[in-house]
C-alpha atoms as a PDB file:
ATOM      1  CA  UNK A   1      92.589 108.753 122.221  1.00  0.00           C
ATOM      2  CA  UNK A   2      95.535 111.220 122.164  1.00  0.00           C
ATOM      3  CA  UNK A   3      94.347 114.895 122.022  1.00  0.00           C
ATOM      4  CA  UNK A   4      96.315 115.459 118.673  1.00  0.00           C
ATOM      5  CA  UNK A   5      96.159 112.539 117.264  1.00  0.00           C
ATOM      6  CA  UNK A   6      93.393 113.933 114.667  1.00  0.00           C
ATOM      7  CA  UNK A   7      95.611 117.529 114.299  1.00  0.00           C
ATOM      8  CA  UNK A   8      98.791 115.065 113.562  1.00  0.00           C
ATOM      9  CA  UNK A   9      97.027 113.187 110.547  1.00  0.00           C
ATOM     10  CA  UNK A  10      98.934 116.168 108.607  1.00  0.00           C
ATOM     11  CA  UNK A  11     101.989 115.310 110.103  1.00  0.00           C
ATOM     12  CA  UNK A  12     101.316 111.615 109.373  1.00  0.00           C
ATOM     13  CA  UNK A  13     100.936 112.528 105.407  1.00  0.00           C
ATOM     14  CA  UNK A  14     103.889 114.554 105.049  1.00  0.00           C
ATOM     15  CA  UNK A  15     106.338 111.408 106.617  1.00  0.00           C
ATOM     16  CA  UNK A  16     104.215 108.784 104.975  1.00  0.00           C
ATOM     17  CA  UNK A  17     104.896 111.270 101.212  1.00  0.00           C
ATOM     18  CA  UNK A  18     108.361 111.416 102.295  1.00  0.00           C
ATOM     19  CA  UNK A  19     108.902 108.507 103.094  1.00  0.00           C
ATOM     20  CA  UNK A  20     107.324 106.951  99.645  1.00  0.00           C
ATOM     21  CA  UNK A  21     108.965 109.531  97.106  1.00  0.00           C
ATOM     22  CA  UNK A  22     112.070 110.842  98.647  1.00  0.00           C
ATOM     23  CA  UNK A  23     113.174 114.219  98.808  1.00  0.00           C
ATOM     24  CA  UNK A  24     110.455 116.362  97.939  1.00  0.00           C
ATOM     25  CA  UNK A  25     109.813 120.547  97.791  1.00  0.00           C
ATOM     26  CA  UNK A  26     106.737 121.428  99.758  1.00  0.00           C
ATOM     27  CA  UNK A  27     104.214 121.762  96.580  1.00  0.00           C
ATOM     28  CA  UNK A  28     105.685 118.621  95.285  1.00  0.00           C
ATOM     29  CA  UNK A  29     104.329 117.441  98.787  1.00  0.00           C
ATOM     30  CA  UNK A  30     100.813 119.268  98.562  1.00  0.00           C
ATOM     31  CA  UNK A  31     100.155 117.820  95.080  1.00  0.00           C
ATOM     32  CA  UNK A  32     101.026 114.172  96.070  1.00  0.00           C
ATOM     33  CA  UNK A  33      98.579 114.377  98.904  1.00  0.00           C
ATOM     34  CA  UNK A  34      96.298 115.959  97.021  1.00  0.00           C
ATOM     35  CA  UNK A  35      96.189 113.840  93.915  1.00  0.00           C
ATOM     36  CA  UNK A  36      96.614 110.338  95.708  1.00  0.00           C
ATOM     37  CA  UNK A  37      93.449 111.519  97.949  1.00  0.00           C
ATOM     38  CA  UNK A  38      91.306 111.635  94.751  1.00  0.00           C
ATOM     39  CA  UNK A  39      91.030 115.307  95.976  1.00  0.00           C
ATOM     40  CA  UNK A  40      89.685 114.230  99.369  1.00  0.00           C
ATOM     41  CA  UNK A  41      92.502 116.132 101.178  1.00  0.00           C
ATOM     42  CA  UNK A  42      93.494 119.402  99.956  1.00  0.00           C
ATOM     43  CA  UNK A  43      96.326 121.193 102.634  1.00  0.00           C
ATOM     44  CA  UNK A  44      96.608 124.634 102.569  1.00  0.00           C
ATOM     45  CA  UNK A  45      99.954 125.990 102.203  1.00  0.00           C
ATOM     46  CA  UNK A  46      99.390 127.693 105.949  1.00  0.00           C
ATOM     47  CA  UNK A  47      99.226 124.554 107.328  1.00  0.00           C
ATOM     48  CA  UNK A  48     101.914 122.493 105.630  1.00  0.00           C
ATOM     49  CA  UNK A  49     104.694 125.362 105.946  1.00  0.00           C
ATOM     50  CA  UNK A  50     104.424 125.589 109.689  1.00  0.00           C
ATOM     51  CA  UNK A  51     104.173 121.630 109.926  1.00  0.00           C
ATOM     52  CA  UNK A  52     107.153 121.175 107.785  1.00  0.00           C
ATOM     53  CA  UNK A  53     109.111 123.889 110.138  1.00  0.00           C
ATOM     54  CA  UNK A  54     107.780 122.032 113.499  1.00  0.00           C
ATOM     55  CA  UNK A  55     108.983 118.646 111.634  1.00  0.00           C
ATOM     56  CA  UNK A  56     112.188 120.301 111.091  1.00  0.00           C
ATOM     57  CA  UNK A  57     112.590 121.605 114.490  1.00  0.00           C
ATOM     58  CA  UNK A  58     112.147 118.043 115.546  1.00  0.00           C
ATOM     59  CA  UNK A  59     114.686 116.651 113.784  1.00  0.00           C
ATOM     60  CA  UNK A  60     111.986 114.523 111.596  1.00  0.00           C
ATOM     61  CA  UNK A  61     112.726 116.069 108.468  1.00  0.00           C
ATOM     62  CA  UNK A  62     116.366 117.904 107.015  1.00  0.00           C
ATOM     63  CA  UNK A  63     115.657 120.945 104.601  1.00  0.00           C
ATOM     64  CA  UNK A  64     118.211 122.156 101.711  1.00  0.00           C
ATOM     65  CA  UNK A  65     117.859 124.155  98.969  1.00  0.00           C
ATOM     66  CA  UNK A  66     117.736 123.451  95.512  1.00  0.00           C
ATOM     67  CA  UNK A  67     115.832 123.789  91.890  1.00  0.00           C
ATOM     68  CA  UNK A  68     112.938 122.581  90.926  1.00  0.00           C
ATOM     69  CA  UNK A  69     112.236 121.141  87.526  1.00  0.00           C
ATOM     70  CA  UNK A  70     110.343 124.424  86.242  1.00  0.00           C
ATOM     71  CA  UNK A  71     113.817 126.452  87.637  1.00  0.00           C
ATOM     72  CA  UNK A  72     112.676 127.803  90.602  1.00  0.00           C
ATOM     73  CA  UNK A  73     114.958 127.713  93.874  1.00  0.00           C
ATOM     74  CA  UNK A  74     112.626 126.102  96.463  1.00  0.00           C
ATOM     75  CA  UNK A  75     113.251 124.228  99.924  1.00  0.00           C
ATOM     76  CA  UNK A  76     113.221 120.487  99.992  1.00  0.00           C
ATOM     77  CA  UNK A  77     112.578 118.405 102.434  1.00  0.00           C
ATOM     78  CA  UNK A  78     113.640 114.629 102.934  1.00  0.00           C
ATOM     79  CA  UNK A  79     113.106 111.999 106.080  1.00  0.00           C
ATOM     80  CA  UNK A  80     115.872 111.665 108.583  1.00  0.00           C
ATOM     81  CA  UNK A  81     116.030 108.769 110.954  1.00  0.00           C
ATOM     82  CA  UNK A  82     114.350 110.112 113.791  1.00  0.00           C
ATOM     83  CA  UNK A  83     111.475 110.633 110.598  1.00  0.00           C
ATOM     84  CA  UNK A  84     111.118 107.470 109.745  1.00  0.00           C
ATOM     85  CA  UNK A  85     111.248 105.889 113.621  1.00  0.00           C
ATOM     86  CA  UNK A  86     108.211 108.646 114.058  1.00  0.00           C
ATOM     87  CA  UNK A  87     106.291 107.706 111.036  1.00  0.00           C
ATOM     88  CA  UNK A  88     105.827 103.951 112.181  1.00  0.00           C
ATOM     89  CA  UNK A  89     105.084 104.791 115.342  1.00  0.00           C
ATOM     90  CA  UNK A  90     102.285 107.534 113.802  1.00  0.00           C
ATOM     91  CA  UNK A  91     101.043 104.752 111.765  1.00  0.00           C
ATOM     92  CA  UNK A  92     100.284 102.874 114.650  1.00  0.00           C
ATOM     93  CA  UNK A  93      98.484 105.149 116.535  1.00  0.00           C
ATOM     94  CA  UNK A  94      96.760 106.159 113.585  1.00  0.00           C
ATOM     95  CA  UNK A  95      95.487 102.584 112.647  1.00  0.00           C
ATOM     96  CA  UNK A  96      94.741 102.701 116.748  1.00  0.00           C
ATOM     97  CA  UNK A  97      92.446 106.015 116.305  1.00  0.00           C
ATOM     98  CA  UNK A  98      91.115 104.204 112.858  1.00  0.00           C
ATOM     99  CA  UNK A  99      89.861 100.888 114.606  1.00  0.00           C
ATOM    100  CA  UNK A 100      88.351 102.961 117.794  1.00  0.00           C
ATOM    101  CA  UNK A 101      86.110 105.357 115.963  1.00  0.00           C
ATOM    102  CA  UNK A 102      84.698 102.363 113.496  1.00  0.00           C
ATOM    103  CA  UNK A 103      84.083 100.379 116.789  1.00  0.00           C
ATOM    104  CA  UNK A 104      81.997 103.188 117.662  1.00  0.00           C
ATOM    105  CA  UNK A 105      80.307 104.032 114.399  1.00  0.00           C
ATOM    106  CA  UNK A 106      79.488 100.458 114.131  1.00  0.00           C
ATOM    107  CA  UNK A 107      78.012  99.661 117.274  1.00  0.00           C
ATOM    108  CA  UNK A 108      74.242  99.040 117.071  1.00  0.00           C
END
């Protein structure tokens, strides 16, 4: 198992959001996660901002500016190519990281 492979789940939700609803501000993106977990996940703004930044760094995710519906100027962030080629290969690993640790909670 990768050493960040658990720390990169984050990153894994914020391309998988992207990737599902387009274009998003990073509340919009808290929310989603937030709401589709049945509350299960709750990300702290302190985490997501410096993920999104890292992501952008990367060339995973391009950031504009814009309004949101309730008029307020806010950054949004959509999927690039280099995004989406990450995010399959996340899922991978993640369903990898998934398997391995039921393997081990399941053996008897």
């Amino acid at each position: 198992m990768a050493k960040n492979d658990l720390q990169g789940a984050l990153d894994l939700l914020i391309l998988k959001t992207l990737s599902q609803l387009g274009s998003m501000h990073g509340y919009g993106i808290l929310m989603h996660i937030r709401r589709v977990s049945d509350e299960l996940l709750i990300v702290e703004e302190g985490s997501l901002y410096p993920a999104l930044h890292r992501m952008e760094q990367n060339g995973w995710v391009r950031a504009s500016w814009a309004m949101t519906d309730y008029g307020r100027k806010a950054k949004w962030y959509g999927l690039t190519r280099a995004g989406r080629e990450q995010l399959a290969s996340r899922e991978k690993n993640w369903a990898q990281v998934v398997k391995g640790v039921d393997a081990v909670l399941r053996f008897a």
